[in-house]
PDB file of N, CA and C in Angstrom:
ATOM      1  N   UNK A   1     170.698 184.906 -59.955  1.00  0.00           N
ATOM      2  CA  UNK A   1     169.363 184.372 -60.098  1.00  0.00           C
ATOM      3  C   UNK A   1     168.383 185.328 -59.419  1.00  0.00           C
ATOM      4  N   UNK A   2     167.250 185.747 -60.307  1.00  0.00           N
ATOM      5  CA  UNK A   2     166.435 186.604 -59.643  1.00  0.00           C
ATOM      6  C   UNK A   2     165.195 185.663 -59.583  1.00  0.00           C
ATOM      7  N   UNK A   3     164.230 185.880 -58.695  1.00  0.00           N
ATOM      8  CA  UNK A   3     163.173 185.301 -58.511  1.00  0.00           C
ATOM      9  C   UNK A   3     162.045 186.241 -58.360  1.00  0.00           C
ATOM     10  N   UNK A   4     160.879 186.004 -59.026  1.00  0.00           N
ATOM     11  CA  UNK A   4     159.973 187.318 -59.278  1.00  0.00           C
ATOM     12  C   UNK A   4     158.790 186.444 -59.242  1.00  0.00           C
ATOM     13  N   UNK A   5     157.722 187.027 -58.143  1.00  0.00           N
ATOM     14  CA  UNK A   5     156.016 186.956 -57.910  1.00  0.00           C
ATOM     15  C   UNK A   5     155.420 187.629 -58.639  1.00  0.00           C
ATOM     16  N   UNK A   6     154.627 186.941 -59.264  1.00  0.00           N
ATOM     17  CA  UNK A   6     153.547 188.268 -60.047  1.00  0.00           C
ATOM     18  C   UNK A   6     151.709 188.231 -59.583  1.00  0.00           C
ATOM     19  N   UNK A   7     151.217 188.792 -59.047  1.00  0.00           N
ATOM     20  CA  UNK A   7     149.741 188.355 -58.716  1.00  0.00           C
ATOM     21  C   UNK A   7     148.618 189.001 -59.354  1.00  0.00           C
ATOM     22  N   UNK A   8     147.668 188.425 -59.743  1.00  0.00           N
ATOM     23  CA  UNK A   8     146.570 188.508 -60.438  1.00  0.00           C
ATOM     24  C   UNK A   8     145.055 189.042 -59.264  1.00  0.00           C
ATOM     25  N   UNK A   9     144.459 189.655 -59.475  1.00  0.00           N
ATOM     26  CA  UNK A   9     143.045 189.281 -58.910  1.00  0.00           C
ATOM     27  C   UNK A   9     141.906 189.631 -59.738  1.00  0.00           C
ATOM     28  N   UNK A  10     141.229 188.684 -59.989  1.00  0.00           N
ATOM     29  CA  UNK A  10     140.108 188.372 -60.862  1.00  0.00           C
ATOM     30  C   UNK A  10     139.291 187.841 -60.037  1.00  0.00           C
ATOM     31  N   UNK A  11     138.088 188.729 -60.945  1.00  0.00           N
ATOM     32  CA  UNK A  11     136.599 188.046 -60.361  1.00  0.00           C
ATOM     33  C   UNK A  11     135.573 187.363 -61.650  1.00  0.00           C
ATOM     34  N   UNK A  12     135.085 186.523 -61.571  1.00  0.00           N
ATOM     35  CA  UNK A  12     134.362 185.254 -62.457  1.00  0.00           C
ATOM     36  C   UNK A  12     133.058 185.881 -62.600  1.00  0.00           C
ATOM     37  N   UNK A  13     133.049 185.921 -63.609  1.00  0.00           N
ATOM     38  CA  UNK A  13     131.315 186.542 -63.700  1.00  0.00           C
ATOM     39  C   UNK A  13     131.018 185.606 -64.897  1.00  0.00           C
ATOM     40  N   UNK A  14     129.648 184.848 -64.910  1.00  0.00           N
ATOM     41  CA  UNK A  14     128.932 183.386 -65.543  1.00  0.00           C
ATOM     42  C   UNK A  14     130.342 182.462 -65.630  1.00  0.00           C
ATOM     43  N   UNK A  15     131.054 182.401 -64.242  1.00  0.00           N
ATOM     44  CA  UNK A  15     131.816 181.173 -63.943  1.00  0.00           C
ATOM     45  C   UNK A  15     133.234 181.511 -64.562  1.00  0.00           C
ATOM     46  N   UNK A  16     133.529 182.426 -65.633  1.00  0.00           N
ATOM     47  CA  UNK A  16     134.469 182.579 -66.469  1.00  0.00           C
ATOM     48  C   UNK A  16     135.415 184.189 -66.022  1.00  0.00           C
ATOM     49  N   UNK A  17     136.686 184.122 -65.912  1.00  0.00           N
ATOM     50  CA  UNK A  17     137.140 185.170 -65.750  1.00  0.00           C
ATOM     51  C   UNK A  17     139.028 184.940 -66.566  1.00  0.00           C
ATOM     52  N   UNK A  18     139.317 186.334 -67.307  1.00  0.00           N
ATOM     53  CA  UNK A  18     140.926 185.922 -67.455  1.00  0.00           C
ATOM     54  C   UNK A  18     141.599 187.089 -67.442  1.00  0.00           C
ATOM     55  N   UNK A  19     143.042 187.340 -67.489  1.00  0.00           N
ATOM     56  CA  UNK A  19     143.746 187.776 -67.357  1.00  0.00           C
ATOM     57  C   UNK A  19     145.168 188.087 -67.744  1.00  0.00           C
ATOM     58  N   UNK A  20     145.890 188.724 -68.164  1.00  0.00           N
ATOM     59  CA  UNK A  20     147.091 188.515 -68.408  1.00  0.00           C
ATOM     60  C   UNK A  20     148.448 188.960 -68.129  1.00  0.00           C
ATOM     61  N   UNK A  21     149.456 188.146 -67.632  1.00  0.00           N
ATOM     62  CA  UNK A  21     150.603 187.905 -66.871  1.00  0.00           C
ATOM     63  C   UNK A  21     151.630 189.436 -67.299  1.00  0.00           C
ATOM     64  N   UNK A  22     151.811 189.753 -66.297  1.00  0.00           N
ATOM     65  CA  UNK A  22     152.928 190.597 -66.565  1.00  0.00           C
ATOM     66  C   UNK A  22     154.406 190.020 -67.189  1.00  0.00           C
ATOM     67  N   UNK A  23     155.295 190.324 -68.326  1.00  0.00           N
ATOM     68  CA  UNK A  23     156.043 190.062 -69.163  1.00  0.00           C
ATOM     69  C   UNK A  23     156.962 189.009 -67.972  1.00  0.00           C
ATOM     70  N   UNK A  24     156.985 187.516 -68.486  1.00  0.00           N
ATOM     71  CA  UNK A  24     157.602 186.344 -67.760  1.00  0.00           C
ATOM     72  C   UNK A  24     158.893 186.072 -68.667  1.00  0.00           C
ATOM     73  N   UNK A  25     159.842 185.590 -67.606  1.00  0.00           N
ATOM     74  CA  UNK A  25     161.203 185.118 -68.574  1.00  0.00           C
ATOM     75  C   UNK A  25     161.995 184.106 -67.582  1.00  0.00           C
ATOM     76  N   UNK A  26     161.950 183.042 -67.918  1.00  0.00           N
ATOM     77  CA  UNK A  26     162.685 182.225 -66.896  1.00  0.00           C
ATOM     78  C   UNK A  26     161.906 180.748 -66.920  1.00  0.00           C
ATOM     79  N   UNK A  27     161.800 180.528 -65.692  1.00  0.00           N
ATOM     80  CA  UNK A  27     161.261 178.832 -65.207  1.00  0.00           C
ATOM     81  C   UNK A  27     160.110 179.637 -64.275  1.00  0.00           C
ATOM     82  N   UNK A  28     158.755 179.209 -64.674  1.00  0.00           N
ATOM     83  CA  UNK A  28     157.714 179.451 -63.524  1.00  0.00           C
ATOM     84  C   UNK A  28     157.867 178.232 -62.846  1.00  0.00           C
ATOM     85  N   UNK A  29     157.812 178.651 -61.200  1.00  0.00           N
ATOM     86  CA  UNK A  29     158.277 177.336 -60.628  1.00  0.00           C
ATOM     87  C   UNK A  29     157.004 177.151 -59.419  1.00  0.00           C
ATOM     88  N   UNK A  30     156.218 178.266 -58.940  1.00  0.00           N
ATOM     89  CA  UNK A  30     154.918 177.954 -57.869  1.00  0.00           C
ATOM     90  C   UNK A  30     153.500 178.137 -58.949  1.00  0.00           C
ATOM     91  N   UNK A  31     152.835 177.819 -58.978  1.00  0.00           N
ATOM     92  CA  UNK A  31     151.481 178.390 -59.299  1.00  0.00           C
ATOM     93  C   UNK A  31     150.208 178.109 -57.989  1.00  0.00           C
ATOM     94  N   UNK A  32     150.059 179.564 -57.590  1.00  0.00           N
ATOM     95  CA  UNK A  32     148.746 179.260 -56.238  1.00  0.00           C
ATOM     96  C   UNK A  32     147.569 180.029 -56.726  1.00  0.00           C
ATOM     97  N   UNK A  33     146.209 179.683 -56.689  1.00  0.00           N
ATOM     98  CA  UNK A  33     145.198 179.647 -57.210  1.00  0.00           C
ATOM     99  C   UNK A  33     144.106 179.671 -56.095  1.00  0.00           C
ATOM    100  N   UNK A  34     143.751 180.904 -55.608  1.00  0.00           N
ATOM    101  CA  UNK A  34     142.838 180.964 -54.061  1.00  0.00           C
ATOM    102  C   UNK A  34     141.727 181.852 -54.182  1.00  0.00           C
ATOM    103  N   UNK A  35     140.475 180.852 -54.760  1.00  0.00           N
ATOM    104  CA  UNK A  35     138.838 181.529 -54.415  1.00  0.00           C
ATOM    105  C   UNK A  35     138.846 182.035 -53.319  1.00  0.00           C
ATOM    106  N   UNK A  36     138.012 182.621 -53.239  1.00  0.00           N
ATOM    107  CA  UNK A  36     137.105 183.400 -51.977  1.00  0.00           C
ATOM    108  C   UNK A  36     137.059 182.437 -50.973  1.00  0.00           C
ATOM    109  N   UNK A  37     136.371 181.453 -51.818  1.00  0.00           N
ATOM    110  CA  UNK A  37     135.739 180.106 -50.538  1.00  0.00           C
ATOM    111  C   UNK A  37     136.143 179.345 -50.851  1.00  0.00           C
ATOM    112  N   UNK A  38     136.489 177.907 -50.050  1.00  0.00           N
ATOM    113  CA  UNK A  38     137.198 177.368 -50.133  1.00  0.00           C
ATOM    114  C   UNK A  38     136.531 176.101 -50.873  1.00  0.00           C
ATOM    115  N   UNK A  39     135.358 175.960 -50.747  1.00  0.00           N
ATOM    116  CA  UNK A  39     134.121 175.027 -51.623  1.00  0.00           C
ATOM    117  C   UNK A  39     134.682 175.124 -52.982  1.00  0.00           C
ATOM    118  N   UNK A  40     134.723 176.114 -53.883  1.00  0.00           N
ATOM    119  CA  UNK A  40     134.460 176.920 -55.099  1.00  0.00           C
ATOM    120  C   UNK A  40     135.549 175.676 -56.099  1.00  0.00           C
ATOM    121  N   UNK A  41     134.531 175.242 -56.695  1.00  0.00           N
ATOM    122  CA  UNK A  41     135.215 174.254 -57.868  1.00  0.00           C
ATOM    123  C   UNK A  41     135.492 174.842 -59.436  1.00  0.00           C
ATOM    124  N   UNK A  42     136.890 175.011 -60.006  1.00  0.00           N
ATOM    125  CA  UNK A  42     136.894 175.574 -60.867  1.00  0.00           C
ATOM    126  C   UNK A  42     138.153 174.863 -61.461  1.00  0.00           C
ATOM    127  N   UNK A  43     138.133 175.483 -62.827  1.00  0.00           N
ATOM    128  CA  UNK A  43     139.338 174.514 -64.039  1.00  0.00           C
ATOM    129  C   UNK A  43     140.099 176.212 -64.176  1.00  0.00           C
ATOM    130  N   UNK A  44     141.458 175.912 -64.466  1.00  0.00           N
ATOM    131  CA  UNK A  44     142.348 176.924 -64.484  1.00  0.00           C
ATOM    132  C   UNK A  44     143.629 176.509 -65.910  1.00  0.00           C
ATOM    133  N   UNK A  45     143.524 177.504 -66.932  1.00  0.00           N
ATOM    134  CA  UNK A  45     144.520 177.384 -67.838  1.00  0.00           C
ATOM    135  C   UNK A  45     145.243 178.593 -68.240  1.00  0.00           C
ATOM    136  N   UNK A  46     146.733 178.503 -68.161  1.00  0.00           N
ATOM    137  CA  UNK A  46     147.688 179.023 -68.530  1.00  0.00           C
ATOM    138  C   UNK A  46     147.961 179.221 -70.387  1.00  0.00           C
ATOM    139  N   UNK A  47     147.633 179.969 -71.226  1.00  0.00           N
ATOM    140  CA  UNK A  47     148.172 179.869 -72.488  1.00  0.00           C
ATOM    141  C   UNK A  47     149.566 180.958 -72.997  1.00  0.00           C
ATOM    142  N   UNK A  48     150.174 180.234 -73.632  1.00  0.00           N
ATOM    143  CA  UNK A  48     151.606 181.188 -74.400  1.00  0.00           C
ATOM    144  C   UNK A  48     150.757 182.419 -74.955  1.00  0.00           C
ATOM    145  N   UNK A  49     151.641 183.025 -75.483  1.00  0.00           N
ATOM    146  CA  UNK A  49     151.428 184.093 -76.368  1.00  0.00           C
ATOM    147  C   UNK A  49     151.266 183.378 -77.564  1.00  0.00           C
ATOM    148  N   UNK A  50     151.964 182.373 -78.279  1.00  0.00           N
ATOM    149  CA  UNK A  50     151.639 181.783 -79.312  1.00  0.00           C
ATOM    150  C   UNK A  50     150.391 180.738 -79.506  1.00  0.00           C
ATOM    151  N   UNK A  51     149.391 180.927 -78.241  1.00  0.00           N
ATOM    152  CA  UNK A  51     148.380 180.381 -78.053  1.00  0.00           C
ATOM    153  C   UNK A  51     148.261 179.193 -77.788  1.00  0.00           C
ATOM    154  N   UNK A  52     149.129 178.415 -77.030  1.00  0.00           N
ATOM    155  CA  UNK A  52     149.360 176.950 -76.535  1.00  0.00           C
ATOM    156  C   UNK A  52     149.371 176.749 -75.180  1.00  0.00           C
ATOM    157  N   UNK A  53     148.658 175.955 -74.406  1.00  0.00           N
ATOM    158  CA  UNK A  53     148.165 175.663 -73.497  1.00  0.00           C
ATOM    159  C   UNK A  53     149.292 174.782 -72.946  1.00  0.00           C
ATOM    160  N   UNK A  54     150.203 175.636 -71.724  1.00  0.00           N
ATOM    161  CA  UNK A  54     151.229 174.914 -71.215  1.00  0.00           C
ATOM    162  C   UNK A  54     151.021 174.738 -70.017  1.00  0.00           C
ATOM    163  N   UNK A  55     149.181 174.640 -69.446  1.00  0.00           N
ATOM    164  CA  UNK A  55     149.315 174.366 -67.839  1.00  0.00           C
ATOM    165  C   UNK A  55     147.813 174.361 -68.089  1.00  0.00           C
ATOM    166  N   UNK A  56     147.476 173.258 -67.136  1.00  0.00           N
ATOM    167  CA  UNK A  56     145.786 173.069 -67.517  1.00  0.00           C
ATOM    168  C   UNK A  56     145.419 171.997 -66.064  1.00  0.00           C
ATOM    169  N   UNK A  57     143.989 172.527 -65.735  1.00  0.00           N
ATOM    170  CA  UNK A  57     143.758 171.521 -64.489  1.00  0.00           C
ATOM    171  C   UNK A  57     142.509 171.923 -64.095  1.00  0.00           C
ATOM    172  N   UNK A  58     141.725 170.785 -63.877  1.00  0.00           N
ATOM    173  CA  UNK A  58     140.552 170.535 -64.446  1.00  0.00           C
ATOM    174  C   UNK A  58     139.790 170.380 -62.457  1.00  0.00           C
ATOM    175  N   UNK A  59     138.212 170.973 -62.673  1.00  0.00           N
ATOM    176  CA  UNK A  59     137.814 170.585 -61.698  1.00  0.00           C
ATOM    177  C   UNK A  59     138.796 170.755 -60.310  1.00  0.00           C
ATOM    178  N   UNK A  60     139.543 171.663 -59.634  1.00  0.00           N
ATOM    179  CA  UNK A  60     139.965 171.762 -58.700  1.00  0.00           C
ATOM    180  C   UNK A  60     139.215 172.225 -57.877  1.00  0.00           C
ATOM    181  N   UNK A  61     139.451 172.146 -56.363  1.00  0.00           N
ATOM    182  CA  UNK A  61     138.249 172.864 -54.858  1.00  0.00           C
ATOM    183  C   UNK A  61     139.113 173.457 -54.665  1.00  0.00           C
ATOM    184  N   UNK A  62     138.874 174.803 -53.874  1.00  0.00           N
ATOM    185  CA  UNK A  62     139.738 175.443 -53.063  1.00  0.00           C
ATOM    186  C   UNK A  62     140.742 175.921 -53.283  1.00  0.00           C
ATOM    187  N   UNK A  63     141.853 176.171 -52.669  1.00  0.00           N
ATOM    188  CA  UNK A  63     143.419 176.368 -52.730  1.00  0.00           C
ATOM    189  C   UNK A  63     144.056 175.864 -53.493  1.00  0.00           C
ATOM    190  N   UNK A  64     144.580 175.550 -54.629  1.00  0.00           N
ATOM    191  CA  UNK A  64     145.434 174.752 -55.604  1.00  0.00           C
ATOM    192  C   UNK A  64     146.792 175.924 -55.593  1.00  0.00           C
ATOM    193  N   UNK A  65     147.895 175.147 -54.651  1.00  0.00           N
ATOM    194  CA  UNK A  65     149.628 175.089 -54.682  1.00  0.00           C
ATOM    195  C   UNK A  65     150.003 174.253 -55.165  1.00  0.00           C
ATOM    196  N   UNK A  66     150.791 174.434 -56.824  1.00  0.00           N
ATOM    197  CA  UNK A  66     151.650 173.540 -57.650  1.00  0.00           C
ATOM    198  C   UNK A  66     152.720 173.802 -57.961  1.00  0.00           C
ATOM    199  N   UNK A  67     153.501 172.899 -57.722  1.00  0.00           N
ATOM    200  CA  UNK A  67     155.231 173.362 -57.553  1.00  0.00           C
ATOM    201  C   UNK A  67     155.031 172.670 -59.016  1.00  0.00           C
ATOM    202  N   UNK A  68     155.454 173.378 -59.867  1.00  0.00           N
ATOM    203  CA  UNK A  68     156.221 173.177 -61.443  1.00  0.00           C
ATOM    204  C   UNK A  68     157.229 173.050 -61.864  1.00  0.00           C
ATOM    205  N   UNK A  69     157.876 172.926 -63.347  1.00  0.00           N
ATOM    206  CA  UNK A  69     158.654 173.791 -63.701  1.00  0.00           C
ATOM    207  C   UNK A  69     158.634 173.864 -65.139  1.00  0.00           C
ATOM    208  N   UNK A  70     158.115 175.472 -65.192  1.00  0.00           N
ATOM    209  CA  UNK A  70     157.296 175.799 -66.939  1.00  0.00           C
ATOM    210  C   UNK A  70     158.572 176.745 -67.331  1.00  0.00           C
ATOM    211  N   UNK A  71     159.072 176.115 -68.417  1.00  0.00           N
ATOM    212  CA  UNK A  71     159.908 177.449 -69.343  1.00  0.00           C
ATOM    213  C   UNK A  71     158.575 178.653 -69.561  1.00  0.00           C
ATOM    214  N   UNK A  72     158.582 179.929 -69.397  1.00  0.00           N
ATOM    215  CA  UNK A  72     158.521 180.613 -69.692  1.00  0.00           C
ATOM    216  C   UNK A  72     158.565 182.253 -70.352  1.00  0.00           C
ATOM    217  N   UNK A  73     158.326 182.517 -71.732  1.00  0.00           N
ATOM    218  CA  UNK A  73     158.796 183.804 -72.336  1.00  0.00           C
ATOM    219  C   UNK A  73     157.443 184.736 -72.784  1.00  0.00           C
ATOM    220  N   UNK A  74     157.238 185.898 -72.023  1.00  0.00           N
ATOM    221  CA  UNK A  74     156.348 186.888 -72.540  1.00  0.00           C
ATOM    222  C   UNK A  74     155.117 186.796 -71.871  1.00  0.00           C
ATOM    223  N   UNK A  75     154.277 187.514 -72.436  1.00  0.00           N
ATOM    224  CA  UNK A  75     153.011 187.487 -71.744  1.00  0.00           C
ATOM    225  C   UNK A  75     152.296 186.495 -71.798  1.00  0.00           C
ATOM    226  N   UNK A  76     151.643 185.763 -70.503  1.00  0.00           N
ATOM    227  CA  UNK A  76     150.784 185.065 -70.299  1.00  0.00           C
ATOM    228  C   UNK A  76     149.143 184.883 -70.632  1.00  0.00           C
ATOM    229  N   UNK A  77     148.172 184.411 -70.776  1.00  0.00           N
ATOM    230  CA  UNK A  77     146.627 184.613 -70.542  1.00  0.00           C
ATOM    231  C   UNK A  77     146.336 183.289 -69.453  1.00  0.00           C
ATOM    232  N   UNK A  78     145.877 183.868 -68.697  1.00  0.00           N
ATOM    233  CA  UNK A  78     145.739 182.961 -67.547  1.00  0.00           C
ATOM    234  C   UNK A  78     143.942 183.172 -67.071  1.00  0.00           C
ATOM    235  N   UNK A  79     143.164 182.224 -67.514  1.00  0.00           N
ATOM    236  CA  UNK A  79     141.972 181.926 -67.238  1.00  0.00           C
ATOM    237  C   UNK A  79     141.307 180.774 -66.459  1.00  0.00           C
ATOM    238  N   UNK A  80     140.300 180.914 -65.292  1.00  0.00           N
ATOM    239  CA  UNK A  80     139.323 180.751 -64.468  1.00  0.00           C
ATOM    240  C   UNK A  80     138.143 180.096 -65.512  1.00  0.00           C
ATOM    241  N   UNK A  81     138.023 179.205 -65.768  1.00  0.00           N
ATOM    242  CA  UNK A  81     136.565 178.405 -65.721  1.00  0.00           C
ATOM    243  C   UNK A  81     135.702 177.698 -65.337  1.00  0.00           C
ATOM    244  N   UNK A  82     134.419 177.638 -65.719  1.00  0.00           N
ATOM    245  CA  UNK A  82     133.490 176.642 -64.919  1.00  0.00           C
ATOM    246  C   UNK A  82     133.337 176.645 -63.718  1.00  0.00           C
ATOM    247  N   UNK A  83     133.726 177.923 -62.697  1.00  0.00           N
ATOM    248  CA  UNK A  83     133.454 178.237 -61.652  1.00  0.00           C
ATOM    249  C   UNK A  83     132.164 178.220 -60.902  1.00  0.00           C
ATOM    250  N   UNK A  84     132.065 177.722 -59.890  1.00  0.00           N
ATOM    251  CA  UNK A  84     130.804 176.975 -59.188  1.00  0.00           C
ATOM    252  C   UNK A  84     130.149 178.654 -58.298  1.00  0.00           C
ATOM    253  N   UNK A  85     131.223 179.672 -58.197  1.00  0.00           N
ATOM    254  CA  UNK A  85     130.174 180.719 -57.577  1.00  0.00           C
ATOM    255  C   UNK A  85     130.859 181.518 -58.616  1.00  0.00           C
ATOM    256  N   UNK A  86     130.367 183.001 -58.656  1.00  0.00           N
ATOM    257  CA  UNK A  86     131.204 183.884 -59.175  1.00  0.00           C
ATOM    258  C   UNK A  86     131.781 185.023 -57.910  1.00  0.00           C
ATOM    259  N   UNK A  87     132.861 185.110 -57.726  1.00  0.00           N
ATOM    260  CA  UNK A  87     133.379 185.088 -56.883  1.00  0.00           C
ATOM    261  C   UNK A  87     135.438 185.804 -57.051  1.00  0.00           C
ATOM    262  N   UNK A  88     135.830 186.613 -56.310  1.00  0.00           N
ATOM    263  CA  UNK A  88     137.318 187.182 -56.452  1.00  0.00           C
ATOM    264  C   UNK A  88     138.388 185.516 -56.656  1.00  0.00           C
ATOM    265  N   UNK A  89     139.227 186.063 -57.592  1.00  0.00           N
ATOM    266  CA  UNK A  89     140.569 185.053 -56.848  1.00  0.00           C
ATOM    267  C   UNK A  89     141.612 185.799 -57.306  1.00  0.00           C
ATOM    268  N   UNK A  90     142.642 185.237 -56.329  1.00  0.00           N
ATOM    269  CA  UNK A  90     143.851 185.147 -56.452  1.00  0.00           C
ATOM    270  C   UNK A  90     144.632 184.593 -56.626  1.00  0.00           C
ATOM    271  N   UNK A  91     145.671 184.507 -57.813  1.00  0.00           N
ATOM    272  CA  UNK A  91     146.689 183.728 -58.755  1.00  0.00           C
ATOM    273  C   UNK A  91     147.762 184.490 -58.551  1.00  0.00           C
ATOM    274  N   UNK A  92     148.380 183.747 -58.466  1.00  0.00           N
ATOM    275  CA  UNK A  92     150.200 183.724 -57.982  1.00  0.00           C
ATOM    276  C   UNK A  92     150.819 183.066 -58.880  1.00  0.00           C
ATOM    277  N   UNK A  93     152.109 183.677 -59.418  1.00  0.00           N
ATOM    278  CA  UNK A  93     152.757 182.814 -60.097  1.00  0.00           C
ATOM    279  C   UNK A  93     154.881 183.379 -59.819  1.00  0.00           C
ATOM    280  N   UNK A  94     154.841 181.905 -59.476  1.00  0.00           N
ATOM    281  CA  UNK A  94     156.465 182.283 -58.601  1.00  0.00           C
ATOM    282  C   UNK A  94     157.864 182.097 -60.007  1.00  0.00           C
ATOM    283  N   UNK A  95     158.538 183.068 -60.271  1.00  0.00           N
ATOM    284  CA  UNK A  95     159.014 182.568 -61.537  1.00  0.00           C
ATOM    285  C   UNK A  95     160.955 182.708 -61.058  1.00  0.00           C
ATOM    286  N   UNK A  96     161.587 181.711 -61.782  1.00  0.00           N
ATOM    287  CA  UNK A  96     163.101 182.351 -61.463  1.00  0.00           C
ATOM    288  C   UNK A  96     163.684 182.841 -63.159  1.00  0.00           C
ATOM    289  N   UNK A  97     164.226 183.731 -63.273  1.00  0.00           N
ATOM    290  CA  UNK A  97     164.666 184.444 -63.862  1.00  0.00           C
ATOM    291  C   UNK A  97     166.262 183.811 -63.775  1.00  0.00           C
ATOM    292  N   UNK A  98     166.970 183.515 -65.080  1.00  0.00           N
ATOM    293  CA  UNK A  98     168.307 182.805 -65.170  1.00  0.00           C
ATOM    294  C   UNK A  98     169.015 184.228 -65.998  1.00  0.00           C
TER     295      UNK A  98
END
């Protein structure tokens, strides 16, 4: 069993920022999600490559740590919306590899 971090840093410019996952294969099992400030209210979605929305969460403050567990295969798009400043973050995503 291998276990593999992959991290993102994006900055939101008119509230909106995205990105995409370095090649995933396994069970994503952490997702951490850390504005600048800890105020900063924003919605965060995960889509497949086949364009389906397998992780979605609406209106969060601050720090958002979510223990999961997402089958995942291939590249990710992982987008920041409706962000209350524009502002850096950092996305984490903890995956195990079978």
């Amino acid at each position: 069993m291998l276990i593999h971090g992959g991290q993102l840093d994006i900055t939101t410019a008119s509230g909106t920022a995205s990105a995409n996952t370095k090649y995933l294969r396994g069970l994503c099992h952490h997702i951490v999600v850390k504005p600048t400030s800890e105020t900063t209210t924003y919605d965060i979605k995960i889509v497949s490559p086949a364009g389906v929305t397998i992780y979605e969460r609406l209106s969060e403050v601050g720090t958002l740590s979510d223990l999961e567990t997402i089958p995942v295969l291939g590249i990710y798009t992982i987008t920041i919306s409706n962000s209350t400043a524009d502002e850096a973050f950092i996305i984490q995503t903890i995956c195990q590899e079978n």
